[in-house]
Structures are given as structure tokens and as C-alpha cells.
N, C-alpha and C. Protein backbone atom coordinates (compact mmCIF):
# COMPACT_ATOMS: atom_id res chain seq x y z
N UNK A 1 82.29 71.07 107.74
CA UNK A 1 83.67 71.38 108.01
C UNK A 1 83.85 71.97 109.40
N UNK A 2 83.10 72.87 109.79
CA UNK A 2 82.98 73.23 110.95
C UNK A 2 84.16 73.89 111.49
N UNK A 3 84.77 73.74 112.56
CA UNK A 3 85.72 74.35 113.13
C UNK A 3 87.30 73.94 112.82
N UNK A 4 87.34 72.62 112.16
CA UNK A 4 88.49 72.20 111.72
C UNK A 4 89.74 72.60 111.31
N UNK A 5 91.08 72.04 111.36
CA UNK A 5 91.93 72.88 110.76
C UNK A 5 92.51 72.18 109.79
N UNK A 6 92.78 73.14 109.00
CA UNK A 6 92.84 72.84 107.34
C UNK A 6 93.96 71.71 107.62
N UNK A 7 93.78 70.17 106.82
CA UNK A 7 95.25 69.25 107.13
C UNK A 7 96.20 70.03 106.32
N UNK A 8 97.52 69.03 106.74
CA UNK A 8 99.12 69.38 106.03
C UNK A 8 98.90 69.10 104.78
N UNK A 9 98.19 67.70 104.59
CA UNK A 9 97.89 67.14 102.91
C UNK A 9 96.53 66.79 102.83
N UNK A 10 96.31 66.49 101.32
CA UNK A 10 94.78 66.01 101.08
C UNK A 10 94.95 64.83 101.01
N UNK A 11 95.70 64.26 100.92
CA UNK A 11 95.64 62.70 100.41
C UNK A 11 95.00 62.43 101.62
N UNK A 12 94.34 61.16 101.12
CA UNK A 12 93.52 60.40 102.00
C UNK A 12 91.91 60.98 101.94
N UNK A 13 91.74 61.94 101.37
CA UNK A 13 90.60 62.87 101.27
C UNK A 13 90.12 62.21 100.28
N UNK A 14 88.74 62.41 100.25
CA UNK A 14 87.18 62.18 99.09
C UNK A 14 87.68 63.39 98.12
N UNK A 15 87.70 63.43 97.05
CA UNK A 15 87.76 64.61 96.30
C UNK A 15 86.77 65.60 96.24
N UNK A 16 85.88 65.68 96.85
CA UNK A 16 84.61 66.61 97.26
C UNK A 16 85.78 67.50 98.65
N UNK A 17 86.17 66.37 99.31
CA UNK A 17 86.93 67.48 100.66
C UNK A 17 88.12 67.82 100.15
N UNK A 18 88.13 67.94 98.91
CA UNK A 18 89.43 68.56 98.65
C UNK A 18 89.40 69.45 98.18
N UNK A 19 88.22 69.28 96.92
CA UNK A 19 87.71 70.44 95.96
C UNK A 19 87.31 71.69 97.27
N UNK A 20 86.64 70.84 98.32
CA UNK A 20 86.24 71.98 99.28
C UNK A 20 87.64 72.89 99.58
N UNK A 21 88.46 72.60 100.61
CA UNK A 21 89.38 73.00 100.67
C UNK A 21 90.34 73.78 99.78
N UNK A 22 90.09 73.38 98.28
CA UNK A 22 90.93 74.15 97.88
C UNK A 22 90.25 75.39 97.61
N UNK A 23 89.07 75.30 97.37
CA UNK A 23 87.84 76.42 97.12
C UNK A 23 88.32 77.26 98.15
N UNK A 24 87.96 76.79 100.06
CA UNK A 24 88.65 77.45 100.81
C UNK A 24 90.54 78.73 100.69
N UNK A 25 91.34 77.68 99.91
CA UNK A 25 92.40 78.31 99.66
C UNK A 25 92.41 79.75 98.97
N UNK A 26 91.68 79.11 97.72
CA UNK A 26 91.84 80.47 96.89
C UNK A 26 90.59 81.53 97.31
N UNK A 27 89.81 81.31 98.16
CA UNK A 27 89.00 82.29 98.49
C UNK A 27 89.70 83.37 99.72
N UNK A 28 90.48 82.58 100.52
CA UNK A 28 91.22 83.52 101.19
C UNK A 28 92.03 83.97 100.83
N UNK A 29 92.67 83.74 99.91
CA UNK A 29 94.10 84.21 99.62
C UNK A 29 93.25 85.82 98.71
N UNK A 30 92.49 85.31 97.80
CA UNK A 30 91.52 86.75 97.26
C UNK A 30 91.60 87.28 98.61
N UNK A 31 90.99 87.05 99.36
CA UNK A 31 90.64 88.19 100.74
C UNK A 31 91.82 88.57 100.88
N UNK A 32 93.03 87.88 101.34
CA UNK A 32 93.97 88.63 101.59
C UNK A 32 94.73 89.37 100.70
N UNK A 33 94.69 89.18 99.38
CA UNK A 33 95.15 90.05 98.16
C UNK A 33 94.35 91.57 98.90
N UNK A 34 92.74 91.21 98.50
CA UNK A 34 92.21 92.69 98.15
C UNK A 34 92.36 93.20 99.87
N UNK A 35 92.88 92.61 100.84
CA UNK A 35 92.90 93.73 102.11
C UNK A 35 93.74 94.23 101.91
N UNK A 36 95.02 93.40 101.44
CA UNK A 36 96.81 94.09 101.27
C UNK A 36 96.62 95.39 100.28
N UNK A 37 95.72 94.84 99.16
CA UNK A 37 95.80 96.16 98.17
C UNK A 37 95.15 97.61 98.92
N UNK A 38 94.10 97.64 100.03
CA UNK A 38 92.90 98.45 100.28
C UNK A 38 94.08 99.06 101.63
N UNK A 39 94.71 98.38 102.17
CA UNK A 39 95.72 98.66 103.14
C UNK A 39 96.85 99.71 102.85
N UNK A 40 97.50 99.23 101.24
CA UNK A 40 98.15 100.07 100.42
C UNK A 40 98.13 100.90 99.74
N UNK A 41 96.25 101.29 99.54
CA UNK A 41 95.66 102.57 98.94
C UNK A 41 95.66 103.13 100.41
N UNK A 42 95.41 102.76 101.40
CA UNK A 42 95.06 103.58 102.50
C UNK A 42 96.63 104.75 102.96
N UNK A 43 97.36 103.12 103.39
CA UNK A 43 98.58 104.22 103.52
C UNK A 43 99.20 105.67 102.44
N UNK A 44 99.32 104.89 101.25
CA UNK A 44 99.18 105.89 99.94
C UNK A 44 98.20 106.89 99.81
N UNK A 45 97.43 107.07 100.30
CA UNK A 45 96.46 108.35 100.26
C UNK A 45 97.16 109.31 101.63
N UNK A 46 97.76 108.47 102.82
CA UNK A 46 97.93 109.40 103.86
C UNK A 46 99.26 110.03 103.29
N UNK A 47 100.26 109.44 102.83
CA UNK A 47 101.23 109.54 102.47
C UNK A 47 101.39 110.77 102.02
N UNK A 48 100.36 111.02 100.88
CA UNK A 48 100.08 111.75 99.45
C UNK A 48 99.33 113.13 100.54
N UNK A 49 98.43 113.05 101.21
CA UNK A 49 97.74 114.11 102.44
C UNK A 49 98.95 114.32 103.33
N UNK A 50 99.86 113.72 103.52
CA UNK A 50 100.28 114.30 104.50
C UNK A 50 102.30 115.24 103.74
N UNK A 51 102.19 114.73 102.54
CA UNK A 51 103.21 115.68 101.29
C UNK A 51 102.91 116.84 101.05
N UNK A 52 101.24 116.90 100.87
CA UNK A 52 101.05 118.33 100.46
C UNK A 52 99.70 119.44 101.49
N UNK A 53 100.75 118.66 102.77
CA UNK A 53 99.71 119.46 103.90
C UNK A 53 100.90 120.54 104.33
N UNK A 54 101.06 121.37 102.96
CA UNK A 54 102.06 122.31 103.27
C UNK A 54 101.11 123.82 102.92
N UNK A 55 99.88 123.43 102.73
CA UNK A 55 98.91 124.85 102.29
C UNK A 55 98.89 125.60 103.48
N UNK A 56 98.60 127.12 103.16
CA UNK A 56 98.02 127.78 104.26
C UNK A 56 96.39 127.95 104.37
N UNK A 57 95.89 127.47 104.99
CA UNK A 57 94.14 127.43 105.05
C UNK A 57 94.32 129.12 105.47
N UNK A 58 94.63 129.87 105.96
CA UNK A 58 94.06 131.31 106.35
C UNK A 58 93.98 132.11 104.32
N UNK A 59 94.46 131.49 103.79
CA UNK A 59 94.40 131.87 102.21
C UNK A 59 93.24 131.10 101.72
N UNK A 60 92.48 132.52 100.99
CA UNK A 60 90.81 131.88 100.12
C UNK A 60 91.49 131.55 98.92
């Protein structure tokens, strides 16, 4: 496959380069699920650190 870019359609494709391709599809789209989710814990944790950065540290 090499450097190629994914076609508009499969038709015309061997069903091996399709199965490939679609393998391709849903493997990125996972990647981009779990970055969006790891992106949205990230912000959500600062969010949540930066609500209750109302302590006084000079208090034990």
C-alpha cells in the first residue's frame, strides 16, 4: 500500500484491497475515538484542578 491515498470508492478493487482498506478505516477511527476520549479526560482533570485550587497550602 505504501504511501497511497485512500480512493473515493472501492469499486474496481480485488476484495483483499478492500478488506485492506476497510481494516485501515476502522483502525483509525479507534485511534481517533481513544485520542478524543484521553484529550477529554485531560482537559477534565485540569478543569476539576483548576475548581478546587482554592486551598491554602500555608495550612497542615
Amino acid at each position: 500500500m505504501g504511501s497511497e491515498k485512500r480512493p473515493d470508492s472501492l469499486e474496481g478493487m480485488s476484495e483483499a484491497e478492500r478488506n485492506a482498506w476497510q481494516r485501515i478505516d476502522t483502525v483509525v477511527l479507534r485511534l481517533a475515538r481513544l485520542i478524543g476520549r484521553q484529550m477529554a479526560r485531560d482537559d477534565f482533570e485540569r478543569r476539576i484542578t483548576a475548581a478546587n485550587d482554592n486551598r491554602d497550602d500555608d495550612v497542615p
